[in-house]
PDB file of N, CA and C in Angstrom:
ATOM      1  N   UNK A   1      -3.907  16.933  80.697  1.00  0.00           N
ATOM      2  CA  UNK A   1      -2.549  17.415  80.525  1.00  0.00           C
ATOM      3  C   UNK A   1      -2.623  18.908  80.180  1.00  0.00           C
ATOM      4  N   UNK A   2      -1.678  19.841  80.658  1.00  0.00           N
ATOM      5  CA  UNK A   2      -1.913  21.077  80.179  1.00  0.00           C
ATOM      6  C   UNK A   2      -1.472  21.379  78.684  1.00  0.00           C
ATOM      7  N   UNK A   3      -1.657  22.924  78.588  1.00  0.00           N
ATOM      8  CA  UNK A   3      -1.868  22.608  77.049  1.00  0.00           C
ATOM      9  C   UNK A   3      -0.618  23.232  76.667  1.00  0.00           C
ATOM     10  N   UNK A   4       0.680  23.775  77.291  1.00  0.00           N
ATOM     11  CA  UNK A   4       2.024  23.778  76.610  1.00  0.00           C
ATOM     12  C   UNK A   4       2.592  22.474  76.523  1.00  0.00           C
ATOM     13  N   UNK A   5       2.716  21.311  77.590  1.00  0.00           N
ATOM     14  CA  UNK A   5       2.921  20.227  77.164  1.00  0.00           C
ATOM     15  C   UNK A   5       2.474  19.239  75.944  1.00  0.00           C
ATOM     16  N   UNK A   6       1.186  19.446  75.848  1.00  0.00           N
ATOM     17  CA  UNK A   6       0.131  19.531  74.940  1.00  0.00           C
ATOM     18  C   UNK A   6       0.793  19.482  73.117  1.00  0.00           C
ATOM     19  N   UNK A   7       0.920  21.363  73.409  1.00  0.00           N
ATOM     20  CA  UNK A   7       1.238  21.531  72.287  1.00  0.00           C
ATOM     21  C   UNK A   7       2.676  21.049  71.948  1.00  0.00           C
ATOM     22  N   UNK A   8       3.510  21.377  72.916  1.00  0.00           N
ATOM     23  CA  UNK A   8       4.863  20.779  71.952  1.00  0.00           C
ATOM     24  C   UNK A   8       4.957  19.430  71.554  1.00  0.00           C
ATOM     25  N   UNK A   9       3.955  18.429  72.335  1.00  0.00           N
ATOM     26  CA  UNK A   9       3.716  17.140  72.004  1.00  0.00           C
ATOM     27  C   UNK A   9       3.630  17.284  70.082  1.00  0.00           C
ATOM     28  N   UNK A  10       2.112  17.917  69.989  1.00  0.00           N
ATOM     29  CA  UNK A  10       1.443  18.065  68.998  1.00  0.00           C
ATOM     30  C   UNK A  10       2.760  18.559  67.634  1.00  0.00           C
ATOM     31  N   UNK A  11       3.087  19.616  68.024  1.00  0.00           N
ATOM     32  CA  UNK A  11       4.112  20.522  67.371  1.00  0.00           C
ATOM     33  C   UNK A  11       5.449  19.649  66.479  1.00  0.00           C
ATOM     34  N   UNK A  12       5.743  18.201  67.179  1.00  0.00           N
ATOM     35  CA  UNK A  12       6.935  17.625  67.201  1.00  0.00           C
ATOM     36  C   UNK A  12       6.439  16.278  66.274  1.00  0.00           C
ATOM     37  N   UNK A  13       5.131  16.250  66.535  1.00  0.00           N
ATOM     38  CA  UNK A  13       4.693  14.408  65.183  1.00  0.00           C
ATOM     39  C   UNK A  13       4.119  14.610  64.009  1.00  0.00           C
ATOM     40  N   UNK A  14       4.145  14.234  63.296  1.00  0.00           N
ATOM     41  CA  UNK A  14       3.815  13.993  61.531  1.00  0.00           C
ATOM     42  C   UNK A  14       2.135  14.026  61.175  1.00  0.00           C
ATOM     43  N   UNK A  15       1.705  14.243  60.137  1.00  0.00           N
ATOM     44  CA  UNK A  15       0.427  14.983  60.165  1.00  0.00           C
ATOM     45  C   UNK A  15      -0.523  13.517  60.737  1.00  0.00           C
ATOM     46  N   UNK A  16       0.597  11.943  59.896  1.00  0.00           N
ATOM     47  CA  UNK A  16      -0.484  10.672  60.403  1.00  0.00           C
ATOM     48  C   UNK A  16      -0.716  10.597  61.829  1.00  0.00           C
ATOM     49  N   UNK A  17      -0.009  10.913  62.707  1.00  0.00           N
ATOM     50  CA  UNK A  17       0.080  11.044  64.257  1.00  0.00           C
ATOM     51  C   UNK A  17      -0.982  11.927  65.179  1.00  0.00           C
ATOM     52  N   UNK A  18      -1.332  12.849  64.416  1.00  0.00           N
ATOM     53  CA  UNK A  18      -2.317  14.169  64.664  1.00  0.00           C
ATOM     54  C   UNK A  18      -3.505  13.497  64.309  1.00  0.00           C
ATOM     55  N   UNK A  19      -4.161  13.037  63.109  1.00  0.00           N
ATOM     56  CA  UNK A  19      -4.902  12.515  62.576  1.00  0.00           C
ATOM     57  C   UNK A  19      -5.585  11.214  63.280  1.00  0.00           C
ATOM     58  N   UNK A  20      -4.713  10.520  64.121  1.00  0.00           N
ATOM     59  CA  UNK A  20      -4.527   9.310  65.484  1.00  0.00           C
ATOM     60  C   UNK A  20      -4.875   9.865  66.391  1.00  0.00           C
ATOM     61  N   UNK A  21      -4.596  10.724  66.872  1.00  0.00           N
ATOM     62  CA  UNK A  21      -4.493  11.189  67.852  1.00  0.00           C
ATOM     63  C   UNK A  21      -6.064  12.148  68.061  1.00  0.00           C
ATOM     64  N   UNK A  22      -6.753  12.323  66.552  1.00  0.00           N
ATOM     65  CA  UNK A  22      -7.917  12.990  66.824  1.00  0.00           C
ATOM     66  C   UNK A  22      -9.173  11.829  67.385  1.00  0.00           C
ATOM     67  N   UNK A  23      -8.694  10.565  66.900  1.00  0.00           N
ATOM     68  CA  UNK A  23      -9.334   9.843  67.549  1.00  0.00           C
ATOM     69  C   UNK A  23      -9.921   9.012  68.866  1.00  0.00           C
ATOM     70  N   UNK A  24      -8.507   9.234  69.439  1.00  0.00           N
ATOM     71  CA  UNK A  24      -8.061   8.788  70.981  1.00  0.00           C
ATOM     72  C   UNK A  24      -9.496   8.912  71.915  1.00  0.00           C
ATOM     73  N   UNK A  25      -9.695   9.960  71.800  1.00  0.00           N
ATOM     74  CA  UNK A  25     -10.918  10.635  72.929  1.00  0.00           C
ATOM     75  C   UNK A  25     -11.562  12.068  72.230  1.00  0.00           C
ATOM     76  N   UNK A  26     -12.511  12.111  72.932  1.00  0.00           N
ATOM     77  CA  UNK A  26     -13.368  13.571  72.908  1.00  0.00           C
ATOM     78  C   UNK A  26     -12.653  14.602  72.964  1.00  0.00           C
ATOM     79  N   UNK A  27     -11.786  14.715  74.242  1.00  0.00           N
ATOM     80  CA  UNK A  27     -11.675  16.148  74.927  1.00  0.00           C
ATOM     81  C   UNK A  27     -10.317  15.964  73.960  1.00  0.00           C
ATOM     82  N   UNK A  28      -9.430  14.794  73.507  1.00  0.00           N
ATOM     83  CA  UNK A  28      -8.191  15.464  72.775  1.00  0.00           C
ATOM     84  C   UNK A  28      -8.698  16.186  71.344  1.00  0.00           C
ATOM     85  N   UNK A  29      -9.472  14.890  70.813  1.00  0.00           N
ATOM     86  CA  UNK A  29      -9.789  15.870  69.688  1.00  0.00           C
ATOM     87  C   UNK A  29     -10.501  17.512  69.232  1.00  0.00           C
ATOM     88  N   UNK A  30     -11.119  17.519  71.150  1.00  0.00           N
ATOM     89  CA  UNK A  30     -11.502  18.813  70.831  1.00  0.00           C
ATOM     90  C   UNK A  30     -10.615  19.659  70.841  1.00  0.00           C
ATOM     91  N   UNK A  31      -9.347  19.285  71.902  1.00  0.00           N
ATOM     92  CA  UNK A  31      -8.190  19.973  72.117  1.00  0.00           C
ATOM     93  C   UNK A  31      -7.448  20.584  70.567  1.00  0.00           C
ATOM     94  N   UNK A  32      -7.211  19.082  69.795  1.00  0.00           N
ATOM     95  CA  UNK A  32      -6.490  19.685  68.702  1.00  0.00           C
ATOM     96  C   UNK A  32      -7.522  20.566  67.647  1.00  0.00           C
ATOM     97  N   UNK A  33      -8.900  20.571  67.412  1.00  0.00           N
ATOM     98  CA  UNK A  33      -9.755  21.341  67.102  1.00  0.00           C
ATOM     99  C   UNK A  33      -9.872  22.757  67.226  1.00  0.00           C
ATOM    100  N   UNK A  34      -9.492  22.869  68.459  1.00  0.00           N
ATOM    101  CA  UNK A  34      -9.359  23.834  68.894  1.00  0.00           C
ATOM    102  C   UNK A  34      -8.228  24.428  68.754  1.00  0.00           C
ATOM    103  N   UNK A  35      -7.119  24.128  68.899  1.00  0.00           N
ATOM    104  CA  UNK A  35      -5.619  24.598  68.839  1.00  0.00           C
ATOM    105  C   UNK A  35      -4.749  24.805  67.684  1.00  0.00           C
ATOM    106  N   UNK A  36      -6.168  23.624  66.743  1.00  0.00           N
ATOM    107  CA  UNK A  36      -5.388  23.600  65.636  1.00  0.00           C
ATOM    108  C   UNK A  36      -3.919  23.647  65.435  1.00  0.00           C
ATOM    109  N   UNK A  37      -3.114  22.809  65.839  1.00  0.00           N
ATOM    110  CA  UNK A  37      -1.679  22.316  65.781  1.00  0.00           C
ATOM    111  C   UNK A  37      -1.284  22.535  63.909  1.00  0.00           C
ATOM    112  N   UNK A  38       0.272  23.347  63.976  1.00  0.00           N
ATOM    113  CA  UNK A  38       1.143  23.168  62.597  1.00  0.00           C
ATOM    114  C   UNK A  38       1.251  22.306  62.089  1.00  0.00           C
ATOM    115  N   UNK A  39       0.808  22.180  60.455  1.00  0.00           N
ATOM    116  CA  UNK A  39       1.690  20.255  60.098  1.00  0.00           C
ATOM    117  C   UNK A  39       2.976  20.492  60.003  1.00  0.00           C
ATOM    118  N   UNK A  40       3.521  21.689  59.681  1.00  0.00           N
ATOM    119  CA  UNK A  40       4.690  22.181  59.042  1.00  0.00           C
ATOM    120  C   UNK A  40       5.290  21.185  57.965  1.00  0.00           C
ATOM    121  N   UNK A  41       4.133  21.512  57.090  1.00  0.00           N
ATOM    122  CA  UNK A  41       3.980  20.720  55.827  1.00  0.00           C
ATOM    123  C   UNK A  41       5.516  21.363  54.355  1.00  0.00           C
ATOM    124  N   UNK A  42       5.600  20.599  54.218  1.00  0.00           N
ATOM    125  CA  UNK A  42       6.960  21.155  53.148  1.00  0.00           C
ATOM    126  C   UNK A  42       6.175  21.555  51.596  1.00  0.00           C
ATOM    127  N   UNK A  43       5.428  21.034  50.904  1.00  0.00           N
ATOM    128  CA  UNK A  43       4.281  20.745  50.211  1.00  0.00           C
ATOM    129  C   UNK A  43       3.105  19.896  50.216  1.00  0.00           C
ATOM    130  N   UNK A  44       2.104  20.304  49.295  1.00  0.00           N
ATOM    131  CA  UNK A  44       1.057  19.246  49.444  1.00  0.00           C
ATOM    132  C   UNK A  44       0.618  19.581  47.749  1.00  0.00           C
ATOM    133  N   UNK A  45       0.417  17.823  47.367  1.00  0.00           N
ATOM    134  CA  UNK A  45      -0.096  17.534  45.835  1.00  0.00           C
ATOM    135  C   UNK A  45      -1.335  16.793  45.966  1.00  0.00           C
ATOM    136  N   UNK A  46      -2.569  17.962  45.142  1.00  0.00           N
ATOM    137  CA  UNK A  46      -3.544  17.191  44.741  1.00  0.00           C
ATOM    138  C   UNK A  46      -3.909  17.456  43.549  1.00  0.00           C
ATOM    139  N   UNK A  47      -3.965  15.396  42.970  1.00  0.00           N
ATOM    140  CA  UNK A  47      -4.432  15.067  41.868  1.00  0.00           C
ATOM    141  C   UNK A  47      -5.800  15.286  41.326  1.00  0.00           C
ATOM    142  N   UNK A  48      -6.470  15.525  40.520  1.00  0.00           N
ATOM    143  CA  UNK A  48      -8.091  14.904  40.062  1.00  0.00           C
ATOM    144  C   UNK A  48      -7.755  14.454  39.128  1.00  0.00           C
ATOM    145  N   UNK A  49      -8.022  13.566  39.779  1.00  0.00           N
ATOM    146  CA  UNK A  49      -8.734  12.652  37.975  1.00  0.00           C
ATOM    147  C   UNK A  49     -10.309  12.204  37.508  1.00  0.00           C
ATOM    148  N   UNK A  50     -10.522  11.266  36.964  1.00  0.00           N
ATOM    149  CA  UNK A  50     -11.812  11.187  36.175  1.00  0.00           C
ATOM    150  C   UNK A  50     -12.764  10.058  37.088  1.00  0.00           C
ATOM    151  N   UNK A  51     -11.920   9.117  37.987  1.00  0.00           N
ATOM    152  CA  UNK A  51     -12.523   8.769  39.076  1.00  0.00           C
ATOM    153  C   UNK A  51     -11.692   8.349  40.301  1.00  0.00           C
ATOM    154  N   UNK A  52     -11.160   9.621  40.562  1.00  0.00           N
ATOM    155  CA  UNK A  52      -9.703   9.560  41.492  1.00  0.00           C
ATOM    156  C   UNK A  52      -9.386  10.977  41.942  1.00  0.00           C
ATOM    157  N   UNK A  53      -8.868  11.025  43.330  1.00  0.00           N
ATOM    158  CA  UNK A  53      -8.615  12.060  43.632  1.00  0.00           C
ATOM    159  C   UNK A  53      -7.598  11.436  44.870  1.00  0.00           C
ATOM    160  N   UNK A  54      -6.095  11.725  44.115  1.00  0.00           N
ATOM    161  CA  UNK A  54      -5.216  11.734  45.278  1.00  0.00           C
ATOM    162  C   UNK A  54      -4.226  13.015  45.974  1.00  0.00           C
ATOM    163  N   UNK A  55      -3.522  12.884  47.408  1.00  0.00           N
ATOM    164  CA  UNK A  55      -3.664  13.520  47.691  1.00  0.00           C
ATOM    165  C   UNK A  55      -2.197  13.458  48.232  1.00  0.00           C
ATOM    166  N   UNK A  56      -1.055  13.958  47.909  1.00  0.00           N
ATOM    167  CA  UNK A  56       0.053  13.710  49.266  1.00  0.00           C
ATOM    168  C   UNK A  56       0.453  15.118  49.231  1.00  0.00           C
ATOM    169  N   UNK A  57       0.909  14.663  50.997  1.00  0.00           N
ATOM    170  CA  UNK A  57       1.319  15.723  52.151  1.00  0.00           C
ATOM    171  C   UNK A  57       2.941  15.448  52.264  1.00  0.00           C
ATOM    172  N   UNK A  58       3.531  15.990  52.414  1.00  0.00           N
ATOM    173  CA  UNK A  58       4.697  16.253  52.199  1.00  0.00           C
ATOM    174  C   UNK A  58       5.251  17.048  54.445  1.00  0.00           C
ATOM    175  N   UNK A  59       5.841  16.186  54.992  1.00  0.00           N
ATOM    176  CA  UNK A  59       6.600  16.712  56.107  1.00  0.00           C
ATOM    177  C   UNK A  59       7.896  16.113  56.229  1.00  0.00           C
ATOM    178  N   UNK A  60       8.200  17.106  56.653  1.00  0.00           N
ATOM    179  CA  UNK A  60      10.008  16.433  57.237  1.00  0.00           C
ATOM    180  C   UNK A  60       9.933  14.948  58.106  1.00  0.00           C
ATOM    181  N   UNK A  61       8.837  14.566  58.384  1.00  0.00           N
ATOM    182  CA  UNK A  61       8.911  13.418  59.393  1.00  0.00           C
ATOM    183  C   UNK A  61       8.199  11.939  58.522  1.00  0.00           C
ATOM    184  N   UNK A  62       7.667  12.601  57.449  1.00  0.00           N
ATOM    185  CA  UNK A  62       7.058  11.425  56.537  1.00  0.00           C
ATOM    186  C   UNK A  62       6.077  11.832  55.683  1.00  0.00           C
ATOM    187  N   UNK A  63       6.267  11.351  54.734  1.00  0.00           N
ATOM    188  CA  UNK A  63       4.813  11.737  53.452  1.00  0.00           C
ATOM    189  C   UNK A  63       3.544  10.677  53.755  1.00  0.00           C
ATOM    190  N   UNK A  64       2.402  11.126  53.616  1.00  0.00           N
ATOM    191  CA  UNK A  64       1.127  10.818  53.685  1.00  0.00           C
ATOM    192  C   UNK A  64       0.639  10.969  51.967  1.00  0.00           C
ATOM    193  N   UNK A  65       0.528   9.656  51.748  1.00  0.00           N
ATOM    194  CA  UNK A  65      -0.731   9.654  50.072  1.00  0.00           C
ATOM    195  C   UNK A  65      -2.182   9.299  50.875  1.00  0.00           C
ATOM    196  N   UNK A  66      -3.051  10.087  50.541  1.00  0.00           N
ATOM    197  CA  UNK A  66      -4.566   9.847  50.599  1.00  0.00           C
ATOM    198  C   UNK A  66      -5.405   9.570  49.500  1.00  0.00           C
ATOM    199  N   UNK A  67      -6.070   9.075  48.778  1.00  0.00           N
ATOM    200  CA  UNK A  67      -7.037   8.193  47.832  1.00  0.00           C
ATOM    201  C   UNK A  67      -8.316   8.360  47.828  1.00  0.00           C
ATOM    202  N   UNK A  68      -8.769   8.676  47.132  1.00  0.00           N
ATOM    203  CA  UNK A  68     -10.636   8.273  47.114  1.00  0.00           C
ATOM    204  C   UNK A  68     -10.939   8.399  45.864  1.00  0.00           C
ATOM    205  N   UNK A  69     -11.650   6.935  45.657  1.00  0.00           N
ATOM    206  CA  UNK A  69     -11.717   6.307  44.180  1.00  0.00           C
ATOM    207  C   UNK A  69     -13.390   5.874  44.123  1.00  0.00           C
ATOM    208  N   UNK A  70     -13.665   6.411  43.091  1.00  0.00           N
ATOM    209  CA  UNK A  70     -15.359   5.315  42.830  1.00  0.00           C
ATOM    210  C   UNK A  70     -14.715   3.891  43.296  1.00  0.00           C
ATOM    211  N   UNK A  71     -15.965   3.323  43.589  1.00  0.00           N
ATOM    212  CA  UNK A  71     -16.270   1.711  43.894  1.00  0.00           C
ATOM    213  C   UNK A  71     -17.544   1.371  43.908  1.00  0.00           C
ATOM    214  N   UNK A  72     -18.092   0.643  42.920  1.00  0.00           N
ATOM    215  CA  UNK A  72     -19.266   0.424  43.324  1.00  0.00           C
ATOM    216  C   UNK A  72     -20.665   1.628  43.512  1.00  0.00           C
ATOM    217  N   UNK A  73     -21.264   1.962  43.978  1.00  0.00           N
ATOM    218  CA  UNK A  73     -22.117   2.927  44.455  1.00  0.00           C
ATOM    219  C   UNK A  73     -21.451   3.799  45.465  1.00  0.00           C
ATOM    220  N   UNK A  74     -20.527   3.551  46.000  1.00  0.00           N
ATOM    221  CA  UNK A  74     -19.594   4.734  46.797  1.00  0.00           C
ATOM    222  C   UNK A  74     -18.243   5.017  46.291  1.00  0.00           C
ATOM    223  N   UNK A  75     -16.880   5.075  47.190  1.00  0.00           N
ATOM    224  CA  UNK A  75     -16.060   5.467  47.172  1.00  0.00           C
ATOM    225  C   UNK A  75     -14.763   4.341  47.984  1.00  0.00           C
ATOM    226  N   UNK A  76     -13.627   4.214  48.007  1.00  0.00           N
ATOM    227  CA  UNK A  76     -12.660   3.901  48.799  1.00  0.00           C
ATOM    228  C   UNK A  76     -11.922   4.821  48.682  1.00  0.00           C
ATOM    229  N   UNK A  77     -11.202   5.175  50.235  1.00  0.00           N
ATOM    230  CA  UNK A  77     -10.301   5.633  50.077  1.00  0.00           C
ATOM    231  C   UNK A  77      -8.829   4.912  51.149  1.00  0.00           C
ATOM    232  N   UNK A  78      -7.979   5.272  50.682  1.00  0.00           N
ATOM    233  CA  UNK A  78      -6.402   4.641  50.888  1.00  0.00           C
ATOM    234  C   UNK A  78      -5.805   5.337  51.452  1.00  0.00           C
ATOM    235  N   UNK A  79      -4.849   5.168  52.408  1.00  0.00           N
ATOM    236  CA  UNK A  79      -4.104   5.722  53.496  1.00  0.00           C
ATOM    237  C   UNK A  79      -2.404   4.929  52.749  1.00  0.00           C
ATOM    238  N   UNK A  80      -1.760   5.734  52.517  1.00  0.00           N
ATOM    239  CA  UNK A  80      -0.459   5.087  53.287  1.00  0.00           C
ATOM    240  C   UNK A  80       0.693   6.211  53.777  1.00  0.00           C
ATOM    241  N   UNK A  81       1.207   5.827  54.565  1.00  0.00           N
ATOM    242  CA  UNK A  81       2.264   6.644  55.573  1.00  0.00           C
ATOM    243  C   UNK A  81       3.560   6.114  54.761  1.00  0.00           C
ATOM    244  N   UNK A  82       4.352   7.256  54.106  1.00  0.00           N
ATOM    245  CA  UNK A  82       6.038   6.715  53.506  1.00  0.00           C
ATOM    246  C   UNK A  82       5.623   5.296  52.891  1.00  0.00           C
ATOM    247  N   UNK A  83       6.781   4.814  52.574  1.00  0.00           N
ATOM    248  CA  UNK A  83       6.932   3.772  51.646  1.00  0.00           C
ATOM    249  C   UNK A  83       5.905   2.632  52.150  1.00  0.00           C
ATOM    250  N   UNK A  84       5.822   2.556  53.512  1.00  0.00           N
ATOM    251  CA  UNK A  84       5.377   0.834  54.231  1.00  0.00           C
ATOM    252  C   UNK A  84       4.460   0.352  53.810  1.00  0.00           C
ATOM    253  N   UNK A  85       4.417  -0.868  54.166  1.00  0.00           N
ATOM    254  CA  UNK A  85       3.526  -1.809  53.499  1.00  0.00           C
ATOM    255  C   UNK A  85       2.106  -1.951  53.937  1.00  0.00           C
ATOM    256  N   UNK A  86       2.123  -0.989  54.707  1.00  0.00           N
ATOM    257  CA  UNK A  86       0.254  -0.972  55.559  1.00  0.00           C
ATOM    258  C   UNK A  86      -0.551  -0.172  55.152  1.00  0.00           C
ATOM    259  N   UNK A  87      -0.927  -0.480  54.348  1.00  0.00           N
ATOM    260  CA  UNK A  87      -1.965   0.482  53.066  1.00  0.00           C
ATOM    261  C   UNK A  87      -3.304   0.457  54.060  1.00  0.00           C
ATOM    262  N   UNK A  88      -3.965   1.552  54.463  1.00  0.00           N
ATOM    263  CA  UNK A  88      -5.159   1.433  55.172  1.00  0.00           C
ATOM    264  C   UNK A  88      -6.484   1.949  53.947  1.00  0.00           C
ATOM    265  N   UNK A  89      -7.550   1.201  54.111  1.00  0.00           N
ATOM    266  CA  UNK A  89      -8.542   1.047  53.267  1.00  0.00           C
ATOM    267  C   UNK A  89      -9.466   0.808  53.761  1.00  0.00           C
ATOM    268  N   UNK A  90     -11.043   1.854  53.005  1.00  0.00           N
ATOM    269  CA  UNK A  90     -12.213   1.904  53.886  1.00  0.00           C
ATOM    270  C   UNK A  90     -13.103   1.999  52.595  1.00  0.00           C
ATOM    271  N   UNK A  91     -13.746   1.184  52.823  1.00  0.00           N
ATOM    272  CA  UNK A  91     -14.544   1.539  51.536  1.00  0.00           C
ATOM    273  C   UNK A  91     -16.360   1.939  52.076  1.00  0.00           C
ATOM    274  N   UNK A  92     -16.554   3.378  51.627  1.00  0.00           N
ATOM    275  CA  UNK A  92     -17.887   3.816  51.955  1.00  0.00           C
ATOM    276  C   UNK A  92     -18.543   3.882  50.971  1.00  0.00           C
ATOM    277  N   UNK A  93     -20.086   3.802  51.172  1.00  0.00           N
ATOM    278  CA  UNK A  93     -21.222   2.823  49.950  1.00  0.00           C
ATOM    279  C   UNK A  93     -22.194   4.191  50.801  1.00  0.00           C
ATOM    280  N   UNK A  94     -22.836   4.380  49.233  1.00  0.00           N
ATOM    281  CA  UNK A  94     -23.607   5.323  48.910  1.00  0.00           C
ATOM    282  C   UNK A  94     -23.504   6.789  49.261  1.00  0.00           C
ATOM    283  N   UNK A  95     -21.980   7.170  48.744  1.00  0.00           N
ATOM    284  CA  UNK A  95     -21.915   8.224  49.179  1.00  0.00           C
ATOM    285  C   UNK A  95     -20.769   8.700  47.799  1.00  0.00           C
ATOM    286  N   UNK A  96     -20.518   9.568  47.157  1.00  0.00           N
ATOM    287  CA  UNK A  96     -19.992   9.843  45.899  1.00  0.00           C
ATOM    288  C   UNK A  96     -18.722  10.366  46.510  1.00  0.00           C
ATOM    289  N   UNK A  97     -17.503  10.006  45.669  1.00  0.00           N
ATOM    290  CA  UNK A  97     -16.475   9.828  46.091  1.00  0.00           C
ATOM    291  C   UNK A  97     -16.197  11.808  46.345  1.00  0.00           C
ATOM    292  N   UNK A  98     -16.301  12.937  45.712  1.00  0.00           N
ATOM    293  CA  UNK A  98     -16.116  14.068  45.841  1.00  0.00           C
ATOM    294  C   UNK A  98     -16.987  14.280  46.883  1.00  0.00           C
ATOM    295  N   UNK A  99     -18.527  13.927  47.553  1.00  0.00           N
ATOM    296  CA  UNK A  99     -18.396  14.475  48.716  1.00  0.00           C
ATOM    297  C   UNK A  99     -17.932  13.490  49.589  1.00  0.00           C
ATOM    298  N   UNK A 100     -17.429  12.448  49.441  1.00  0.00           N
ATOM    299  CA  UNK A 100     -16.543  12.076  50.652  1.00  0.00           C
ATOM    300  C   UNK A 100     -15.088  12.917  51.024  1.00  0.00           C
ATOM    301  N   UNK A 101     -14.474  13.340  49.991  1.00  0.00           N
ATOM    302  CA  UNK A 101     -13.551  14.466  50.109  1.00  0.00           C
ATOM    303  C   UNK A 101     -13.858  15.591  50.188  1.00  0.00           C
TER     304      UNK A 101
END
């Protein structure tokens, strides 16, 4: 696809959509890598805490909270998009939760 279509695609969805979308394939994610697309973020809050580090993004199209918590010998971290009920969760082992962030 060319890359003004491209971008106004990019330009017009919410930062969780971009983040999807880096996954799709190679050449998109190199695309947005490269192009580095606006979040046109309104704010962004990050917490530390003592074994926590959260994270929300703030856009006109939806807030993003991000998570990464000790567990065990690694870390989890938590996804959720606005209010909904689909909390996404990954939990990575042997790896300390600050350099996973």
């Amino acid at each position: 696809m060319p890359d003004v279509p491209m971008n106004l695609i990019l330009g017009n969805v919410g930062p969780s959509a971009i983040f999807s979308l880096r996954k799709v394939c190679r050449s998109l994610r190199d695309f947005i890598d490269e192009t580095i697309p606006e979040l046109h973020l309104n704010a962004i809050n990050i917490f530390l805490g003592n074994k926590k580090i959260t994270i929300h993004l703030f856009h006109h199209l939806e807030t993003l909270h991000i998570s990464y918590m000790i567990q065990g010998n690694g870390y989890k971290t938590s996804v959720l998009v606005g209010n909904r009920d689909n909390r996404k969760e990954k939990l990575i082992e042997n790896v300390h939760y600050m350099e996973g962030f």
